[in-house]
N, C-alpha and C. Protein backbone atom coordinates (compact mmCIF):
# COMPACT_ATOMS: atom_id res chain seq x y z
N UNK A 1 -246.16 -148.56 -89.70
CA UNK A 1 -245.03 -147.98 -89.03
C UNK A 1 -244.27 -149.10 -88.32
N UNK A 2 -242.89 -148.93 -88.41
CA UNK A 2 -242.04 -150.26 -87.79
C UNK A 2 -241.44 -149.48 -86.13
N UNK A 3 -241.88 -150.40 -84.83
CA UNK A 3 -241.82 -150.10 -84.00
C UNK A 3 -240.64 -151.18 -83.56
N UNK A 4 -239.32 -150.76 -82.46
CA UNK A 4 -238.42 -151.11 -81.73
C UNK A 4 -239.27 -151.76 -80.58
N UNK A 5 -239.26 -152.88 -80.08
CA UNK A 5 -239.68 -153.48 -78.93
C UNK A 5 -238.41 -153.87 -77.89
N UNK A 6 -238.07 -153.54 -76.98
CA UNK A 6 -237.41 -154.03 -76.33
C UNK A 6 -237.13 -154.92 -74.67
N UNK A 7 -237.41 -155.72 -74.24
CA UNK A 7 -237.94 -156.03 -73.28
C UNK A 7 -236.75 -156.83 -72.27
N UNK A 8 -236.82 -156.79 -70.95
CA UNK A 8 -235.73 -157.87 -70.10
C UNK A 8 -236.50 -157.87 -68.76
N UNK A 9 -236.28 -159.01 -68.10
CA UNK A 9 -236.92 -159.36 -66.70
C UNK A 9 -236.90 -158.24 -65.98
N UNK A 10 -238.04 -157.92 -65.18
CA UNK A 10 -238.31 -156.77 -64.69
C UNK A 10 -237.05 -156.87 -62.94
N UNK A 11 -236.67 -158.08 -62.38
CA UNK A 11 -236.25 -158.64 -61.80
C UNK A 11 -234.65 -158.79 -61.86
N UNK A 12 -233.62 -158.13 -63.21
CA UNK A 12 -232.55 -158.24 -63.45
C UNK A 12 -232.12 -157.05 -64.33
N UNK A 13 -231.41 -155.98 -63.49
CA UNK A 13 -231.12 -154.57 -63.83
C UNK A 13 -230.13 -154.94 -64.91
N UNK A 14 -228.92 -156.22 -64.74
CA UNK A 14 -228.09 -156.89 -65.81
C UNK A 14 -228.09 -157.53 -66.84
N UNK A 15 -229.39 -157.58 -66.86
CA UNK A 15 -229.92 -158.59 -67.75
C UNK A 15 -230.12 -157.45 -69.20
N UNK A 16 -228.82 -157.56 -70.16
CA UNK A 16 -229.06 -156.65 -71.47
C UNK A 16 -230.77 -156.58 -72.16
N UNK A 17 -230.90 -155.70 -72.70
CA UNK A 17 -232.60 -155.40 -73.48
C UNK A 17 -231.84 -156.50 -74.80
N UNK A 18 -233.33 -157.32 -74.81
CA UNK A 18 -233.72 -157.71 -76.63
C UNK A 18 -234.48 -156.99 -76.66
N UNK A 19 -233.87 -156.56 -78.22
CA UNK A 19 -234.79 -155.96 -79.25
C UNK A 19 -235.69 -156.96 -80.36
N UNK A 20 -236.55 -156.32 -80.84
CA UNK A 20 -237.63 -157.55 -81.60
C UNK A 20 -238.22 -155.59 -82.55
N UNK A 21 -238.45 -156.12 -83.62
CA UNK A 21 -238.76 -155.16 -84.52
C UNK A 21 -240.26 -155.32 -85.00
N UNK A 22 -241.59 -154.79 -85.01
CA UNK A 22 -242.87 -155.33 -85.26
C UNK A 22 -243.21 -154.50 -85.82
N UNK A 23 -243.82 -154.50 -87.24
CA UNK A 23 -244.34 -153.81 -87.88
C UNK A 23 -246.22 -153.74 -87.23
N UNK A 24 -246.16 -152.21 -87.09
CA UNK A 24 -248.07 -151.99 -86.88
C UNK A 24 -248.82 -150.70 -86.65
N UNK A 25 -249.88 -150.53 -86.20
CA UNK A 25 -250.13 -149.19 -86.91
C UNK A 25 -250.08 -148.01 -85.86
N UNK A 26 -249.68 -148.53 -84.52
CA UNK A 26 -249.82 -147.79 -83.17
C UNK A 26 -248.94 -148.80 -82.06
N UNK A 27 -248.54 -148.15 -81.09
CA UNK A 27 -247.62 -148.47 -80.22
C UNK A 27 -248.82 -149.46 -79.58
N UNK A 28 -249.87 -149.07 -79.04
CA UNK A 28 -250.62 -150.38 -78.57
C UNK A 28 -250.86 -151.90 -79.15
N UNK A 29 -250.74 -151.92 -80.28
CA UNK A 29 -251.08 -152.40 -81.49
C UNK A 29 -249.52 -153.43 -81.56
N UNK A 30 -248.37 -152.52 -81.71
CA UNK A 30 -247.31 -153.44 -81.35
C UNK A 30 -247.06 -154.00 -80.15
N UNK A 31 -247.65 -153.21 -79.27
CA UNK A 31 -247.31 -154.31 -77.67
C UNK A 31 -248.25 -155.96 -78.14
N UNK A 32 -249.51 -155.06 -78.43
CA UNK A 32 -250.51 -156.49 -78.51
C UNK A 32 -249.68 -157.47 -79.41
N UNK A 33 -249.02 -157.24 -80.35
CA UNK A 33 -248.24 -157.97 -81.20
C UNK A 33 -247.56 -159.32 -80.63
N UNK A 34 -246.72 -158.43 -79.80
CA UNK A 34 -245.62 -158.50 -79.31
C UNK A 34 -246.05 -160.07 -77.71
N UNK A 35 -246.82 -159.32 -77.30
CA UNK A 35 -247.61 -160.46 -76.04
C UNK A 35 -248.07 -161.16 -76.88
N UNK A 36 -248.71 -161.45 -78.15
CA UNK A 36 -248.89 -162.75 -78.66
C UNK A 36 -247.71 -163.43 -79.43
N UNK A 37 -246.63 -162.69 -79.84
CA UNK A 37 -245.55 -163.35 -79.98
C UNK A 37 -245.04 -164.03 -79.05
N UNK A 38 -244.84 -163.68 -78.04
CA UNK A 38 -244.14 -164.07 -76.81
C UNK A 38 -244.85 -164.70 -76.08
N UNK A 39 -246.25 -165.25 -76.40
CA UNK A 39 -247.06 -166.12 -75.43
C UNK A 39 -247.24 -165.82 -73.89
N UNK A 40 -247.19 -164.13 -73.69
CA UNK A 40 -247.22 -163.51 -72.70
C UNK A 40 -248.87 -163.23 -72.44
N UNK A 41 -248.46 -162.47 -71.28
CA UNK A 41 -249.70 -161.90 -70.54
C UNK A 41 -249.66 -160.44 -70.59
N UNK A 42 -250.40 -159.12 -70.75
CA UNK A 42 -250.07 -158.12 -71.15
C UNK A 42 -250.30 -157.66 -68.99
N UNK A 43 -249.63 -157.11 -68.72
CA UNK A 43 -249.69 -156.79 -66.94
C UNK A 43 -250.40 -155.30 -66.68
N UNK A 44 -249.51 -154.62 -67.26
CA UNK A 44 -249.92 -152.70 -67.19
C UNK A 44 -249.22 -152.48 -68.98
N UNK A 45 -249.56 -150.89 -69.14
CA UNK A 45 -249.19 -150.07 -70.20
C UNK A 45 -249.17 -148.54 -69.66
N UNK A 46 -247.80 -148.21 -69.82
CA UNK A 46 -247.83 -146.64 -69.32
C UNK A 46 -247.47 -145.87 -70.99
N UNK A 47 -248.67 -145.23 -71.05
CA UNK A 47 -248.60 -144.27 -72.66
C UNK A 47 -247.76 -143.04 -72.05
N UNK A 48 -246.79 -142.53 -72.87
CA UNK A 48 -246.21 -141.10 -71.96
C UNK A 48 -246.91 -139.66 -72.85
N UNK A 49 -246.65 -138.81 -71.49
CA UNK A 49 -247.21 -137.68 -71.83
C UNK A 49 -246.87 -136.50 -73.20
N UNK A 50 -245.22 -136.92 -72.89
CA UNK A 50 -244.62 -136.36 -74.04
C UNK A 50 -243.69 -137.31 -74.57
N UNK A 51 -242.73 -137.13 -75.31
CA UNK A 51 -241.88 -138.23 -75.84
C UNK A 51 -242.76 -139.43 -76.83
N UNK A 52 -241.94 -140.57 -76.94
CA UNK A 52 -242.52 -141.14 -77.95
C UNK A 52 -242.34 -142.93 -77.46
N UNK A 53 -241.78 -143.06 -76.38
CA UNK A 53 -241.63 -144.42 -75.74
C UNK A 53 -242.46 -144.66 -75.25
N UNK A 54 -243.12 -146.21 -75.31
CA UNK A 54 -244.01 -146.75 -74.04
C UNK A 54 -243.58 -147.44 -73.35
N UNK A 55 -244.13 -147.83 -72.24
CA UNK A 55 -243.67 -149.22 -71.20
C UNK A 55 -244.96 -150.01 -70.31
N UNK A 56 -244.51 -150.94 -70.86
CA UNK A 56 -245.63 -152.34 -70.20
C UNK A 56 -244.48 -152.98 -69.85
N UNK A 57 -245.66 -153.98 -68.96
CA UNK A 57 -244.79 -155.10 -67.86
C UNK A 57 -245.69 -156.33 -68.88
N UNK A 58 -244.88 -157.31 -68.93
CA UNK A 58 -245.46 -158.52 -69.64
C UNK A 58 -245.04 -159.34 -68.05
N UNK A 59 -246.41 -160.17 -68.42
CA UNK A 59 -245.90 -161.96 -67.78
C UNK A 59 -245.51 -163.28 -68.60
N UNK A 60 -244.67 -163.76 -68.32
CA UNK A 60 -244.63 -165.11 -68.93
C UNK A 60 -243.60 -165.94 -68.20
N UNK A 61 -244.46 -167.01 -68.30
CA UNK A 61 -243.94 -168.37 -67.75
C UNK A 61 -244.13 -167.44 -65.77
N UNK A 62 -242.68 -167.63 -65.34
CA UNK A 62 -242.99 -167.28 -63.86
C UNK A 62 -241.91 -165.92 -63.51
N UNK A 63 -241.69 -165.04 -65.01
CA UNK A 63 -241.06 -163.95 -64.45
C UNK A 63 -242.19 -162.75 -65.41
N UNK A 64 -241.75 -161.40 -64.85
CA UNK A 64 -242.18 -160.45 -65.49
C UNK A 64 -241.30 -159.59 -66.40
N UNK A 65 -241.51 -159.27 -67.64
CA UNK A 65 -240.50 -158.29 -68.46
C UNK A 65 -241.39 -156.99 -68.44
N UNK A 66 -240.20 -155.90 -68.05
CA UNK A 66 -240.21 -154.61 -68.48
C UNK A 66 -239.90 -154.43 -69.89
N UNK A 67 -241.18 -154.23 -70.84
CA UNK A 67 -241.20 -153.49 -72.22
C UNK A 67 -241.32 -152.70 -72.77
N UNK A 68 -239.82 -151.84 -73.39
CA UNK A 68 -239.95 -150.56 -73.95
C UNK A 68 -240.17 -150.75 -75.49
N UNK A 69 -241.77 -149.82 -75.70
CA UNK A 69 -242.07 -149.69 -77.14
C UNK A 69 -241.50 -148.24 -77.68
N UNK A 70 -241.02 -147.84 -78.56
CA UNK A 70 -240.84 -146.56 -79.31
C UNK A 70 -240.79 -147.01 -80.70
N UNK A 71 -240.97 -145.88 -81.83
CA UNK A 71 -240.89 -146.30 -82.92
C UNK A 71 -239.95 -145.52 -83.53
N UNK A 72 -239.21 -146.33 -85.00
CA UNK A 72 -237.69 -146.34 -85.39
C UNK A 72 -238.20 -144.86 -86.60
């Protein structure tokens, strides 16, 4: 399944979302992807109750990104 990743400094409401596209078999599965793409640190993961988006906080280098997973 091909999942939408989208992520921007948790620190800059202006700061537009990149998108990054990761093919995998579960939304966890693409975050993990995704933090080894990005040579990140994985911080939290909020799975939602209903709907189909996730959100983790990544670290890297000396800021944090807010990352929205959903799939396309």
């Amino acid at each position: 399944m091909q999942y939408t990743i989208e992520s921007r400094p948790l620190t800059s409401d202006a700061t537009p979302w990149k998108p990054m596209r990761i093919e995998a078999a579960n939304p966890e599965s693409a975050i993990s992807e995704y933090v080894r793409r990005s040579h990140g640190e994985l911080v939290s993961v909020t799975k939602p109750l209903t709907g189909r988006e996730s959100i983790a906080t990544v670290r890297k280098d000396d800021a944090v990104f807010l990352v929205r997973v959903y799939s396309d």
